[in-house]
C-alpha atoms as a PDB file:
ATOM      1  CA  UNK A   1      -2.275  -2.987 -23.860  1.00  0.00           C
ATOM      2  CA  UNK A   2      -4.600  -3.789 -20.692  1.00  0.00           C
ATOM      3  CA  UNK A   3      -6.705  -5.540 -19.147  1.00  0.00           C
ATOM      4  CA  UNK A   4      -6.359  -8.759 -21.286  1.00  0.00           C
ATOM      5  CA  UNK A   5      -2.887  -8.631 -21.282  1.00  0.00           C
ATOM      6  CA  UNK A   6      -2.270  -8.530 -18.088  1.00  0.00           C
ATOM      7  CA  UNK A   7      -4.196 -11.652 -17.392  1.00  0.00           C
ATOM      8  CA  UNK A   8      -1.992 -13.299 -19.868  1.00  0.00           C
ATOM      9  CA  UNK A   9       0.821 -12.586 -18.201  1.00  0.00           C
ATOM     10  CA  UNK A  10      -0.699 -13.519 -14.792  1.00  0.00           C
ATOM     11  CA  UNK A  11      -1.182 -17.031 -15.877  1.00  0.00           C
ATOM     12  CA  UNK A  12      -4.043 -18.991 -14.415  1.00  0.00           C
ATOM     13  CA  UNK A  13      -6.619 -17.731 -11.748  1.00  0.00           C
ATOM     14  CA  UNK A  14      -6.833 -18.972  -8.911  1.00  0.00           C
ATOM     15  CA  UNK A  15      -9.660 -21.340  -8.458  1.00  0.00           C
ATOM     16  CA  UNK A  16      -9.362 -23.149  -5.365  1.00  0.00           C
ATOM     17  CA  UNK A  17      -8.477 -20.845  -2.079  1.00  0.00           C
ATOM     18  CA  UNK A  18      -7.887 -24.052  -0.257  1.00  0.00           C
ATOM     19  CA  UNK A  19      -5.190 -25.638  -2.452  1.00  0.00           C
ATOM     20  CA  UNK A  20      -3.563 -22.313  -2.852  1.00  0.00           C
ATOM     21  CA  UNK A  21      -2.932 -22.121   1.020  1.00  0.00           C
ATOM     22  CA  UNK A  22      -1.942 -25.628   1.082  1.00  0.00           C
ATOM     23  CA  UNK A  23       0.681 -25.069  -1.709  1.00  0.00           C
ATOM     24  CA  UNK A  24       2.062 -21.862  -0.303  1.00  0.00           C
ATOM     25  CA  UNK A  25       2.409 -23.240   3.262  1.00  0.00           C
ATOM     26  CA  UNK A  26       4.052 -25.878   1.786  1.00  0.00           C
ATOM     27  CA  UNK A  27       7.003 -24.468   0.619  1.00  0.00           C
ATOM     28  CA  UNK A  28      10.037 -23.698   3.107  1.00  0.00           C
ATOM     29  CA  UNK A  29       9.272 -20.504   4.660  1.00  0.00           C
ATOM     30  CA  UNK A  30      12.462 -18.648   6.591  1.00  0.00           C
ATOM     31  CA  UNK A  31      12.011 -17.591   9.908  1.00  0.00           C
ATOM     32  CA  UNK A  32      10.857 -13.982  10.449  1.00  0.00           C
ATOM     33  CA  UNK A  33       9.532 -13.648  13.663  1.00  0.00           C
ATOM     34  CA  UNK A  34       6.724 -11.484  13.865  1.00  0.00           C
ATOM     35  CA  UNK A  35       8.204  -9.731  10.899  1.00  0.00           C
ATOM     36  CA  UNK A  36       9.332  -6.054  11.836  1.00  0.00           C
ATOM     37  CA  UNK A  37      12.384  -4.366  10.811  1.00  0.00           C
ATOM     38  CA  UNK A  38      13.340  -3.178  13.989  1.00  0.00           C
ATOM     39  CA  UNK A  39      10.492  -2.696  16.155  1.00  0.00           C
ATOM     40  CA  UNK A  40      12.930  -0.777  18.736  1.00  0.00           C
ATOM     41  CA  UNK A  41      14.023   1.783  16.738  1.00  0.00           C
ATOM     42  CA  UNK A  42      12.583   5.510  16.416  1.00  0.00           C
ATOM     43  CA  UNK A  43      14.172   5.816  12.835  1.00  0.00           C
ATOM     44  CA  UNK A  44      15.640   3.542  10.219  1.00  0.00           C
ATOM     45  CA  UNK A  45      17.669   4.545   7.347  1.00  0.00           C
ATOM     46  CA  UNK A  46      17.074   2.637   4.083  1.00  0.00           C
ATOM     47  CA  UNK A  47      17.041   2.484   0.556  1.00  0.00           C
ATOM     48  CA  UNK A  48      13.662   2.697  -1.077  1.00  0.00           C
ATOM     49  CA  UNK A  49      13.414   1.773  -5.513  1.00  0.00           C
ATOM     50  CA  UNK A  50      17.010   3.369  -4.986  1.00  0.00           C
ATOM     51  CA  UNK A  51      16.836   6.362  -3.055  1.00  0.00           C
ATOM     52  CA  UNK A  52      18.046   6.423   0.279  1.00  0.00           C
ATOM     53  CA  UNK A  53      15.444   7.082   3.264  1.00  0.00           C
ATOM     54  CA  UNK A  54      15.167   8.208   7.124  1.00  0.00           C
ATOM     55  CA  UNK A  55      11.811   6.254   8.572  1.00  0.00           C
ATOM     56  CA  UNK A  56      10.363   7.485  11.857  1.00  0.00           C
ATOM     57  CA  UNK A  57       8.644   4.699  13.476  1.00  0.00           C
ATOM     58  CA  UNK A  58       6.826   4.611  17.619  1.00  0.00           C
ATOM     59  CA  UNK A  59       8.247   2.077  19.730  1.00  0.00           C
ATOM     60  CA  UNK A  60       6.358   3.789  22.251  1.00  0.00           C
ATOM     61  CA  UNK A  61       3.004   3.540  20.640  1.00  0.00           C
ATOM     62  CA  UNK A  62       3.904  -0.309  19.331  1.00  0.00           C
ATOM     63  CA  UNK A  63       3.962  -1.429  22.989  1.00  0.00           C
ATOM     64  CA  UNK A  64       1.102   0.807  24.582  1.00  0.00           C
ATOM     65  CA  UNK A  65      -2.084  -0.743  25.073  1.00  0.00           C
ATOM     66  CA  UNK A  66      -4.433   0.831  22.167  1.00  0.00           C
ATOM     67  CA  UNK A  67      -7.452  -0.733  21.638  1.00  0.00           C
ATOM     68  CA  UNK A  68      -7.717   0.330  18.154  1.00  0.00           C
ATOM     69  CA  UNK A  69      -4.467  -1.363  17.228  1.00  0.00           C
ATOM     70  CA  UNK A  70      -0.700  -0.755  16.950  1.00  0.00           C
ATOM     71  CA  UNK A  71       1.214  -2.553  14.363  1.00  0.00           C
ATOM     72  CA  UNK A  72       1.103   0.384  12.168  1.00  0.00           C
ATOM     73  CA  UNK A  73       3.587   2.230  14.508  1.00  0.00           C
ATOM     74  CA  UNK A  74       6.613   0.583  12.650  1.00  0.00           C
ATOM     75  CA  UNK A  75       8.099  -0.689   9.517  1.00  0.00           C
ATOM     76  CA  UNK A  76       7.526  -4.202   8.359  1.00  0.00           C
ATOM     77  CA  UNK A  77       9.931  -6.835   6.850  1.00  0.00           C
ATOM     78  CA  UNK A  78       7.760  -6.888   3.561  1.00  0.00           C
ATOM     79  CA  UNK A  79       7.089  -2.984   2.932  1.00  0.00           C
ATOM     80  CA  UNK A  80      10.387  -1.924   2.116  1.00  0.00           C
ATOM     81  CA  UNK A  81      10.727  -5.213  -0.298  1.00  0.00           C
ATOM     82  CA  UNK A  82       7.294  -4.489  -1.542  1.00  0.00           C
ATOM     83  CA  UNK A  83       8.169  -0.865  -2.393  1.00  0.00           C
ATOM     84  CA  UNK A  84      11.598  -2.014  -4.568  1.00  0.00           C
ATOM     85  CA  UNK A  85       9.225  -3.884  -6.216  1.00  0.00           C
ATOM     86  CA  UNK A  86       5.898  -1.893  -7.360  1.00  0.00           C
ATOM     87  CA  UNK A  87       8.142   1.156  -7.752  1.00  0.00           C
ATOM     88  CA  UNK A  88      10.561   0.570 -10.645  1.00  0.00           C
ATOM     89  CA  UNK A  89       9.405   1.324 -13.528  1.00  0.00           C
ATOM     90  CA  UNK A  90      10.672  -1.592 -15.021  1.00  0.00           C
ATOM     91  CA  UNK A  91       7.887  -3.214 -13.126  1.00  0.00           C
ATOM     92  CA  UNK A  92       5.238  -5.632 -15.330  1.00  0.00           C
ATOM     93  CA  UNK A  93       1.867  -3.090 -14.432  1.00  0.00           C
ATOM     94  CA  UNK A  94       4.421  -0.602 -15.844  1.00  0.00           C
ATOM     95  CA  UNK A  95       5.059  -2.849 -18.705  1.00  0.00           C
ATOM     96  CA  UNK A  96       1.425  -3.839 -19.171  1.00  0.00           C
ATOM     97  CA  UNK A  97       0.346  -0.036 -18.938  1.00  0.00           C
ATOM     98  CA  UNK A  98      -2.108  -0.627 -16.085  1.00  0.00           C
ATOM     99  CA  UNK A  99      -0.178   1.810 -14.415  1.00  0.00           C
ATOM    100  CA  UNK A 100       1.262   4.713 -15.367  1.00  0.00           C
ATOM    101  CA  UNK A 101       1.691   8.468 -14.728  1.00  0.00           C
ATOM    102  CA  UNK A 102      -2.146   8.927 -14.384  1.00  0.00           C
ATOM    103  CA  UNK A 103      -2.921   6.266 -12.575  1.00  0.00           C
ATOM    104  CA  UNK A 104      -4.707   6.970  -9.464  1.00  0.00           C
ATOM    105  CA  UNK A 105      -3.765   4.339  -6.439  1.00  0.00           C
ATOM    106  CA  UNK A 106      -5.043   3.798  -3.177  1.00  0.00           C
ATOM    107  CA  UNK A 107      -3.086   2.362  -0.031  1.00  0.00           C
ATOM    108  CA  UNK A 108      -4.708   0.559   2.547  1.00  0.00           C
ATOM    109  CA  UNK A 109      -3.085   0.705   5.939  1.00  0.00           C
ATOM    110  CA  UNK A 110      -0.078   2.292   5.028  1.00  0.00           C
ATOM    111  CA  UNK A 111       1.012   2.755   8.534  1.00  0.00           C
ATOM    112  CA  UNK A 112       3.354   5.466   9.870  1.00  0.00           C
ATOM    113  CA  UNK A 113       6.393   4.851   7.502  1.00  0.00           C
ATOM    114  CA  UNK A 114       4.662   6.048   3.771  1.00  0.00           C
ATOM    115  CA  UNK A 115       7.116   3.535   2.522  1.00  0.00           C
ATOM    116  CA  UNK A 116       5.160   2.385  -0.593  1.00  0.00           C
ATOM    117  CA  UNK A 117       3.723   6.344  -1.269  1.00  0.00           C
ATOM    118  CA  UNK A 118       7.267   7.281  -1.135  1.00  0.00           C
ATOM    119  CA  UNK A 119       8.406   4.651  -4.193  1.00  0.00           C
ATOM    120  CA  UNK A 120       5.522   4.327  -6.403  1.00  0.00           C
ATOM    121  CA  UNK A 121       3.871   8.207  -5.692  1.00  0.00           C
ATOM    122  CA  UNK A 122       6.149   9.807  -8.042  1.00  0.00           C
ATOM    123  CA  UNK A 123       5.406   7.163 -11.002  1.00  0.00           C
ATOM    124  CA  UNK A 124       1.755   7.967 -10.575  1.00  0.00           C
ATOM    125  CA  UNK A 125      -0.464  10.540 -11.024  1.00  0.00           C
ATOM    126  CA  UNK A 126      -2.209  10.524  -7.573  1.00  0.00           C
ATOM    127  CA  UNK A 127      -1.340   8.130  -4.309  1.00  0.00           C
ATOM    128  CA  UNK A 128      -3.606   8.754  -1.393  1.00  0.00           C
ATOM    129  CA  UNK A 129      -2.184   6.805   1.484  1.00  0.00           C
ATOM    130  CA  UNK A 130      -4.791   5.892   4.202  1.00  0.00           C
ATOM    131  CA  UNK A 131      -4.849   4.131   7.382  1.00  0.00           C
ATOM    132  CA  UNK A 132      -6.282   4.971  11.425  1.00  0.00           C
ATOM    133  CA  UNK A 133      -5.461   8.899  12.789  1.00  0.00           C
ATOM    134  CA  UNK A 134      -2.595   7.906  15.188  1.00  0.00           C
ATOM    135  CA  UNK A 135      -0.540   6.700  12.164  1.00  0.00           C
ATOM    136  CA  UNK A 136      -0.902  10.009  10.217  1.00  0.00           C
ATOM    137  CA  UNK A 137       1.520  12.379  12.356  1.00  0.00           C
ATOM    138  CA  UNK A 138       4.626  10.533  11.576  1.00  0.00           C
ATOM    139  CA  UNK A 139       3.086   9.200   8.213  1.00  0.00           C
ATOM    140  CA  UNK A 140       3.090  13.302   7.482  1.00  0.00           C
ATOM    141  CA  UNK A 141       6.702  13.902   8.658  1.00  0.00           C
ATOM    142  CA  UNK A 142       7.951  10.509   6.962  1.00  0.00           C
ATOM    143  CA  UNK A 143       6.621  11.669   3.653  1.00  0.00           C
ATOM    144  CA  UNK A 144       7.839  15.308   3.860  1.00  0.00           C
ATOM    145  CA  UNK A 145      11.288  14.501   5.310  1.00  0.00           C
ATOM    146  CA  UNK A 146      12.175  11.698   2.509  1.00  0.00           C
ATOM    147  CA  UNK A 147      10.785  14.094  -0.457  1.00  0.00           C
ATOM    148  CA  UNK A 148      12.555  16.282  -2.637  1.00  0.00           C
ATOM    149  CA  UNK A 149      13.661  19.636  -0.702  1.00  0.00           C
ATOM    150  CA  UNK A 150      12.900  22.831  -2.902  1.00  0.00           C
ATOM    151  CA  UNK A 151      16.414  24.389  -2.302  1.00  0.00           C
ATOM    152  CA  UNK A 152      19.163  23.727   0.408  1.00  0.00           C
ATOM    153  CA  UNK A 153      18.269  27.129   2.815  1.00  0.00           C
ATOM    154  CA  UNK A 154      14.999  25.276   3.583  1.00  0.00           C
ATOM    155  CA  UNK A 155      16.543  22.106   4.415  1.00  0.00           C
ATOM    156  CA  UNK A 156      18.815  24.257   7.263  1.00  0.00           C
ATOM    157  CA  UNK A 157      15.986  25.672   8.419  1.00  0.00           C
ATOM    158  CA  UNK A 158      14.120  21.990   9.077  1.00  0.00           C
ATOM    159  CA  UNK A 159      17.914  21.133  11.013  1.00  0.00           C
ATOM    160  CA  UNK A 160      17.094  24.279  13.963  1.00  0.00           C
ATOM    161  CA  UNK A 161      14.366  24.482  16.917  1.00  0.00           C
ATOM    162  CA  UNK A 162      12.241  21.871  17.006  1.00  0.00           C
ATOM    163  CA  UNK A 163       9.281  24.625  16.512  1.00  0.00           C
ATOM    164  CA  UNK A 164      10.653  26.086  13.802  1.00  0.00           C
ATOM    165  CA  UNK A 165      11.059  22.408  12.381  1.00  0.00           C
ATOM    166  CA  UNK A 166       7.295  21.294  12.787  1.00  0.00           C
ATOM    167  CA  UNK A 167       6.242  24.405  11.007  1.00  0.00           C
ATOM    168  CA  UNK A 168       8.619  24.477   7.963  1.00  0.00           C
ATOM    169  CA  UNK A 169       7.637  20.437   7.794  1.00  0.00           C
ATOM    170  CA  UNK A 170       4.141  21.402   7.590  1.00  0.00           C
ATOM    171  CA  UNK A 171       5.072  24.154   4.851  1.00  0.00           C
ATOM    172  CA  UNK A 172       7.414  21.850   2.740  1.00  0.00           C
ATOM    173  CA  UNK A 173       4.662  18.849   3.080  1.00  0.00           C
ATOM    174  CA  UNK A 174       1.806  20.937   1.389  1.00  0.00           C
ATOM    175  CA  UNK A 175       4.050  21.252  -1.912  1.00  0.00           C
ATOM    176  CA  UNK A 176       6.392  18.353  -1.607  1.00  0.00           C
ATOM    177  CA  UNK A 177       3.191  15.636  -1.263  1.00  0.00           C
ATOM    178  CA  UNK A 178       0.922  17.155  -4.462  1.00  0.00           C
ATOM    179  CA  UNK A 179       0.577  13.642  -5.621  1.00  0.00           C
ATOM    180  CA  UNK A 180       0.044  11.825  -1.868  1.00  0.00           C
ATOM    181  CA  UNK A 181      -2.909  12.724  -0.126  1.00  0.00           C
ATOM    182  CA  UNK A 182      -3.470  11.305   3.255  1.00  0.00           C
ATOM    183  CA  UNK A 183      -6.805  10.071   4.191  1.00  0.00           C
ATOM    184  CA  UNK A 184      -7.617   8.889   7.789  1.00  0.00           C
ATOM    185  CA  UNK A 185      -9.737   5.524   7.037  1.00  0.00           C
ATOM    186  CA  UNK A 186     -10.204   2.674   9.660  1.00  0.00           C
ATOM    187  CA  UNK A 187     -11.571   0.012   8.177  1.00  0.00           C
ATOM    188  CA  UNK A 188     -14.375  -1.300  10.660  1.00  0.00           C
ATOM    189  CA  UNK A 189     -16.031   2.346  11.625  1.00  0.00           C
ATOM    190  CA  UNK A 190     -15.124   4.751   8.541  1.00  0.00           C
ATOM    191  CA  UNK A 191     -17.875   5.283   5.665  1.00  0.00           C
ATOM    192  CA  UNK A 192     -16.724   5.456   1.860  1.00  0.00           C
ATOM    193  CA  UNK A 193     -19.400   7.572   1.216  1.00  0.00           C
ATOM    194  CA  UNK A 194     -16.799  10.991   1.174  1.00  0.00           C
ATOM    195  CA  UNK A 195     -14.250   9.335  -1.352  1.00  0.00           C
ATOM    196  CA  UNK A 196     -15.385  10.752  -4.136  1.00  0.00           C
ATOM    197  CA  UNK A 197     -15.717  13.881  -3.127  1.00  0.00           C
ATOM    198  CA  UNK A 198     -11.594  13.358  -1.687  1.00  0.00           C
ATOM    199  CA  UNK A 199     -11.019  12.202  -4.893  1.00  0.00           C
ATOM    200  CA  UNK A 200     -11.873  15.566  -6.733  1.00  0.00           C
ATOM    201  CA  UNK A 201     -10.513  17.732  -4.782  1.00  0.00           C
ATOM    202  CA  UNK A 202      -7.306  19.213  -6.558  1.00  0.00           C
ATOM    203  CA  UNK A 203      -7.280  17.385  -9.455  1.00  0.00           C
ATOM    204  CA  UNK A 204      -5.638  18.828 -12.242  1.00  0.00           C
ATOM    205  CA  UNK A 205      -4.407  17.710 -15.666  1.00  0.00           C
ATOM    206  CA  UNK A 206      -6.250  14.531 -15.906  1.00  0.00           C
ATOM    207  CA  UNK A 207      -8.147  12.683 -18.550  1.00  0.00           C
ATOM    208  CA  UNK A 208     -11.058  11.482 -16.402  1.00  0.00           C
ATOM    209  CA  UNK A 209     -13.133  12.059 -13.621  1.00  0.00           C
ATOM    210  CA  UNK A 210     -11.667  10.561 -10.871  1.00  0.00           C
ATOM    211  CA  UNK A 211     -15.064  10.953  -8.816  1.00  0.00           C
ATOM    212  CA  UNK A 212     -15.745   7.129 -10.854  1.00  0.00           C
ATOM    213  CA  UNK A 213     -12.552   5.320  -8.281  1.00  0.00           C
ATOM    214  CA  UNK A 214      -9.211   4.444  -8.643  1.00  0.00           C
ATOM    215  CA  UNK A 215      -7.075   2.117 -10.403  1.00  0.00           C
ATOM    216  CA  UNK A 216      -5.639   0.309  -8.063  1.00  0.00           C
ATOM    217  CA  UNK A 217      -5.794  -0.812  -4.216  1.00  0.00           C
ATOM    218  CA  UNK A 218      -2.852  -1.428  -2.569  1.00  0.00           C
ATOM    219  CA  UNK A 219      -2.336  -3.480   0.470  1.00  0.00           C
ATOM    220  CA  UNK A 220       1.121  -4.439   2.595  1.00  0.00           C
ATOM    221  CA  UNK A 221       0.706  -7.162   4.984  1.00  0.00           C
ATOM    222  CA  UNK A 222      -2.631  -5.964   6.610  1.00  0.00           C
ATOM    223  CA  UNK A 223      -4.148  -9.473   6.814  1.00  0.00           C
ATOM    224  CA  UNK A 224      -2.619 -10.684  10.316  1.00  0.00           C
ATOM    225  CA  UNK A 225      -5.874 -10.744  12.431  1.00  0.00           C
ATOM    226  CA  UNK A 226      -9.000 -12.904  11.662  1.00  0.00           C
ATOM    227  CA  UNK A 227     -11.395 -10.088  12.849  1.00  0.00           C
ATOM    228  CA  UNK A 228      -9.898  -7.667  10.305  1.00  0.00           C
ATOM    229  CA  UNK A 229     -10.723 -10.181   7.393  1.00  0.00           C
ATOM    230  CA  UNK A 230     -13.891  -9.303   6.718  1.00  0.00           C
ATOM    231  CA  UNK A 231     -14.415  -4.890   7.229  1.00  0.00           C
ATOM    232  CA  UNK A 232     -10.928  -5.771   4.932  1.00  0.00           C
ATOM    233  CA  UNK A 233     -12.563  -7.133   2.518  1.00  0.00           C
ATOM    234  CA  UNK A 234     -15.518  -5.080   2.473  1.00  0.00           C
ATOM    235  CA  UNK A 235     -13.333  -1.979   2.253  1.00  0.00           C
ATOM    236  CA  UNK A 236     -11.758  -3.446  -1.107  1.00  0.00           C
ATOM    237  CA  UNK A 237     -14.932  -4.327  -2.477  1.00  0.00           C
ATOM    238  CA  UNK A 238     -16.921  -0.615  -1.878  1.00  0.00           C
ATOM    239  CA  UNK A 239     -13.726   1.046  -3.674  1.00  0.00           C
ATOM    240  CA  UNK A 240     -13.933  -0.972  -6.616  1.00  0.00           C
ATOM    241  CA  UNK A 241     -17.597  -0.280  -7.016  1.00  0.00           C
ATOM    242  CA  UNK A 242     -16.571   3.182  -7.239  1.00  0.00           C
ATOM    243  CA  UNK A 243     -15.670   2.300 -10.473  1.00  0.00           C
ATOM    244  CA  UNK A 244     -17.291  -0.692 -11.333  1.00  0.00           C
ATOM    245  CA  UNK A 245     -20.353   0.894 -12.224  1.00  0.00           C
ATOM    246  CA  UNK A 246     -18.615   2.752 -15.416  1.00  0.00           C
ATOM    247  CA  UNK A 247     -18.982   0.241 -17.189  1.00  0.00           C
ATOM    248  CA  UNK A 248     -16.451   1.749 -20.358  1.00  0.00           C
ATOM    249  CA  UNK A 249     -13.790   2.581 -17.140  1.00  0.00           C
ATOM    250  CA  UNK A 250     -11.158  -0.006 -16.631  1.00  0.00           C
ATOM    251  CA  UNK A 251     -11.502  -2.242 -13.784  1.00  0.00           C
ATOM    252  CA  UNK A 252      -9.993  -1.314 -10.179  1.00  0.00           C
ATOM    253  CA  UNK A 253      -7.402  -3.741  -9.020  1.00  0.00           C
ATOM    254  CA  UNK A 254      -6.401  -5.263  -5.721  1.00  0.00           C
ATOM    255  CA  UNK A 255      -2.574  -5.598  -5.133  1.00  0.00           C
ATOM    256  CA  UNK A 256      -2.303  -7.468  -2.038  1.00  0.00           C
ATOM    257  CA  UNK A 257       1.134  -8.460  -0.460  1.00  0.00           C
ATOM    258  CA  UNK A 258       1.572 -10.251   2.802  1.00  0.00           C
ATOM    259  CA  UNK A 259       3.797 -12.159   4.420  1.00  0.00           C
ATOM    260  CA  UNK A 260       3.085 -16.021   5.299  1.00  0.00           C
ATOM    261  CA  UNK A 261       2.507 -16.262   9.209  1.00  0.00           C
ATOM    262  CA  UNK A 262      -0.540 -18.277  10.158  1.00  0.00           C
ATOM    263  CA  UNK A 263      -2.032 -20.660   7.322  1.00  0.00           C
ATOM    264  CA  UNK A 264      -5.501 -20.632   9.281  1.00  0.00           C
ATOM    265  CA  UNK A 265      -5.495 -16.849   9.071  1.00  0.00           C
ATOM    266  CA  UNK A 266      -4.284 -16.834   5.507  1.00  0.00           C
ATOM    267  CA  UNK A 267      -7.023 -19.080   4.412  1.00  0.00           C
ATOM    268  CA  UNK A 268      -9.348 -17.571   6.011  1.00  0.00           C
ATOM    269  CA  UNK A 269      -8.457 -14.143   4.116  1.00  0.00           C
ATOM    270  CA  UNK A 270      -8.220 -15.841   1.257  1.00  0.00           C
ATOM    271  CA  UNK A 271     -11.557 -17.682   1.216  1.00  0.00           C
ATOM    272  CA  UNK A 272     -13.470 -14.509   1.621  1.00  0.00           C
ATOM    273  CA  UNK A 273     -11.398 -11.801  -0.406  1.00  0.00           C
ATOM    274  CA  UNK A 274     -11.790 -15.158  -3.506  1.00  0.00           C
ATOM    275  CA  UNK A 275     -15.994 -15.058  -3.206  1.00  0.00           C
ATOM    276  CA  UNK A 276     -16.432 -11.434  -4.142  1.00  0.00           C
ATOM    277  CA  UNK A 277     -12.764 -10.847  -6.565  1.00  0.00           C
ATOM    278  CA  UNK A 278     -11.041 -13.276  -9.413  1.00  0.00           C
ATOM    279  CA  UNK A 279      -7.666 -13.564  -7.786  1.00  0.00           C
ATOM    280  CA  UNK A 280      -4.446 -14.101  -9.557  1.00  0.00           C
ATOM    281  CA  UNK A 281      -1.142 -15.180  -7.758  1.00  0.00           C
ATOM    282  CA  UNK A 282       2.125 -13.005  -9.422  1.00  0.00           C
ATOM    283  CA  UNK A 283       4.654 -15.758 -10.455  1.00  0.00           C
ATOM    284  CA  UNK A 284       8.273 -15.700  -9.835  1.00  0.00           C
ATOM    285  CA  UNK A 285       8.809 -14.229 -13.331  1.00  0.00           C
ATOM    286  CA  UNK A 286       7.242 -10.940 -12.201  1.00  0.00           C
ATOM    287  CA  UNK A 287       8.277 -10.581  -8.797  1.00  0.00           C
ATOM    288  CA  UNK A 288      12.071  -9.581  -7.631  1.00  0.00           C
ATOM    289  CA  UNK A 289      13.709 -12.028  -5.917  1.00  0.00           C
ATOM    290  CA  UNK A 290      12.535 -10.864  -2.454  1.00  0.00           C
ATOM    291  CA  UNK A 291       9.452 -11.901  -3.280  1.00  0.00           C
ATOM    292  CA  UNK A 292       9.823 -14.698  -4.567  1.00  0.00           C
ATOM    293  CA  UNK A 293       8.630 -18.791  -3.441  1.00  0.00           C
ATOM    294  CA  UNK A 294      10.231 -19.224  -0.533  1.00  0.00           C
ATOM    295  CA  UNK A 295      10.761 -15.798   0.469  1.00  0.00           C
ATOM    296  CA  UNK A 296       8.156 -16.480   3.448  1.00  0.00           C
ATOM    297  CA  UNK A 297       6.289 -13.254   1.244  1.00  0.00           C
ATOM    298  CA  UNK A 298       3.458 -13.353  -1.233  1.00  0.00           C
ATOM    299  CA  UNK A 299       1.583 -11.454  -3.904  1.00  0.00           C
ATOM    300  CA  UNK A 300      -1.996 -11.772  -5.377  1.00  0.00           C
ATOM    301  CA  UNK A 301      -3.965  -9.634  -7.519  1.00  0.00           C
ATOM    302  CA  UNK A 302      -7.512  -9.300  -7.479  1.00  0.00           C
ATOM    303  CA  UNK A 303     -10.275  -7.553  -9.634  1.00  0.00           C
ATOM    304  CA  UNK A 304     -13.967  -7.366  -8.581  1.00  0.00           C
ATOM    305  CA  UNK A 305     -16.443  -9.846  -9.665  1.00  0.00           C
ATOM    306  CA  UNK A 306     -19.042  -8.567 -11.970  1.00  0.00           C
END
């Protein structure tokens, strides 16, 4: 299976980025605020493609008054439904095999809570989870804390002086995270040009050269400012070169999920991202039912125009 099948089980592109925000913003959408979990929390425990999870999220830093931006500091509504979804294996790219356990995957603004690296990292062969540098302290100790502990005396040892804790979670991270590498990448002022070279290091037991991209992009509701839209974009687009110009290699794809807030924005978004991919909404069939119309949530795919 591949490429071909999964655009028969995607249905019909979408050709008309106007009509497709009309339709979606004219369904019944809940109310979900701004959309965070529990933006006054420092940790949340949930249950991630069935295994249960402590999040550490900022309060502190989601109020202060960084120019760069904030709203990575905490969870969002969508990740942890987002997550369920792309990390069962029972999932359709699953199905389709345009994922599997060598797939290399990319996360775009994966925020503090490593949510999504968490669910679908282990299904894959490499997940490199990027977003700005004042995310990646917690993202660190979120993805260490919530993996697999190598035997029970190290997980005492993590309980005991806060010292002693930072250093054993540095310790446990370098061999609990072999599959999730964390890449600082802001969108408007970083350069793709080092990728590659990110991309080689420590590879092992892998078919190809995974200097040529990755598989797939993954996005979870980053598309909530207009002047984002377009260094966004751009970001998507340089990655999937990466790979685009093998021309034998499969084609990168865009998984974009995002929660329905303002239908200028949205538009907007979609207008752009729809000039330089083919974009595919994923019907109800595919999605859980989360996810699903009238969920206030929404997923497209996307694959580089040649």
């Amino acid at each position: 299976m591949g490429f071909q099948d999964l655009l028969s089980a995607l249905g019909d592109e979408v050709a008309d980025p106007e009509e497709e925000s009309f339709l979606l913003f004219s369904q019944t959408l809940p109310s979900q605020n701004l959309g965070f979990v529990d933006p006054k929390a420092f940790s949340l425990d949930l249950t991630i493609a069935g295994k249960d999870v402590t999040i550490h999220q900022s309060p502190t830093i989601l109020s202060s008054n960084r120019a760069e931006g904030t709203t990575g500091a905490v969870v969002w509504k969508i990740s942890p439904l987002f997550a369920d979804w792309i990390g069962s294996a029972q999932n359709f790219l699953f199905q389709q095999k345009i994922l599997d356990c060598s797939s290399t995957v990319l996360e775009l603004g994966c925020g503090i809570s490593g949510i999504v690296a968490l669910a679908l990292g282990p299904l894959v062969g490499r997940y490199i989870a990027t977003d700005q540098d004042y995310a990646l302290k917690l993202l660190k100790q979120n993805i260490a804390e919530n993996s697999p502990k190598p035997s029970e005396p190290h997980r005492r040892t993590l309980s005991r002086d806060p010292k002693i804790r930072e250093k054993a979670t540095d310790t446990h991270l370098s061999a609990a995270v072999e599959k999730v590498k964390i890449m600082a990448l802001d969108w408007e002022l970083d350069s793709l040009d080092t990728l590659p070279e990110i991309l080689r290091a420590g590879v092992r037991h892998v078919d190809i050269c995974l200097s040529q991209g990755v598989d797939a992009v993954i996005a979870c509701d980053c598309i909530y400012n207009e002047a984002l839209i377009e260094p966004f974009v751009r970001t998507c687009v340089d990655i999937c070169r990466l790979r685009q110009a093998e021309s034998e290699a499969r084609l990168t794809m865009c998984i974009i999920a995002q929660q329905l807030r303002s239908s200028e924005i949205f538009e907007t978004w979609l207008i752009a991202f729809h000039k330089a991919f083919h974009v595919w909404r994923i019907s109800d069939h595919l999605l859980t039912g989360s996810l699903k119309q009238d969920s206030g949530f929404i997923v497209h795919i996307g694959t580089l125009r040649i």
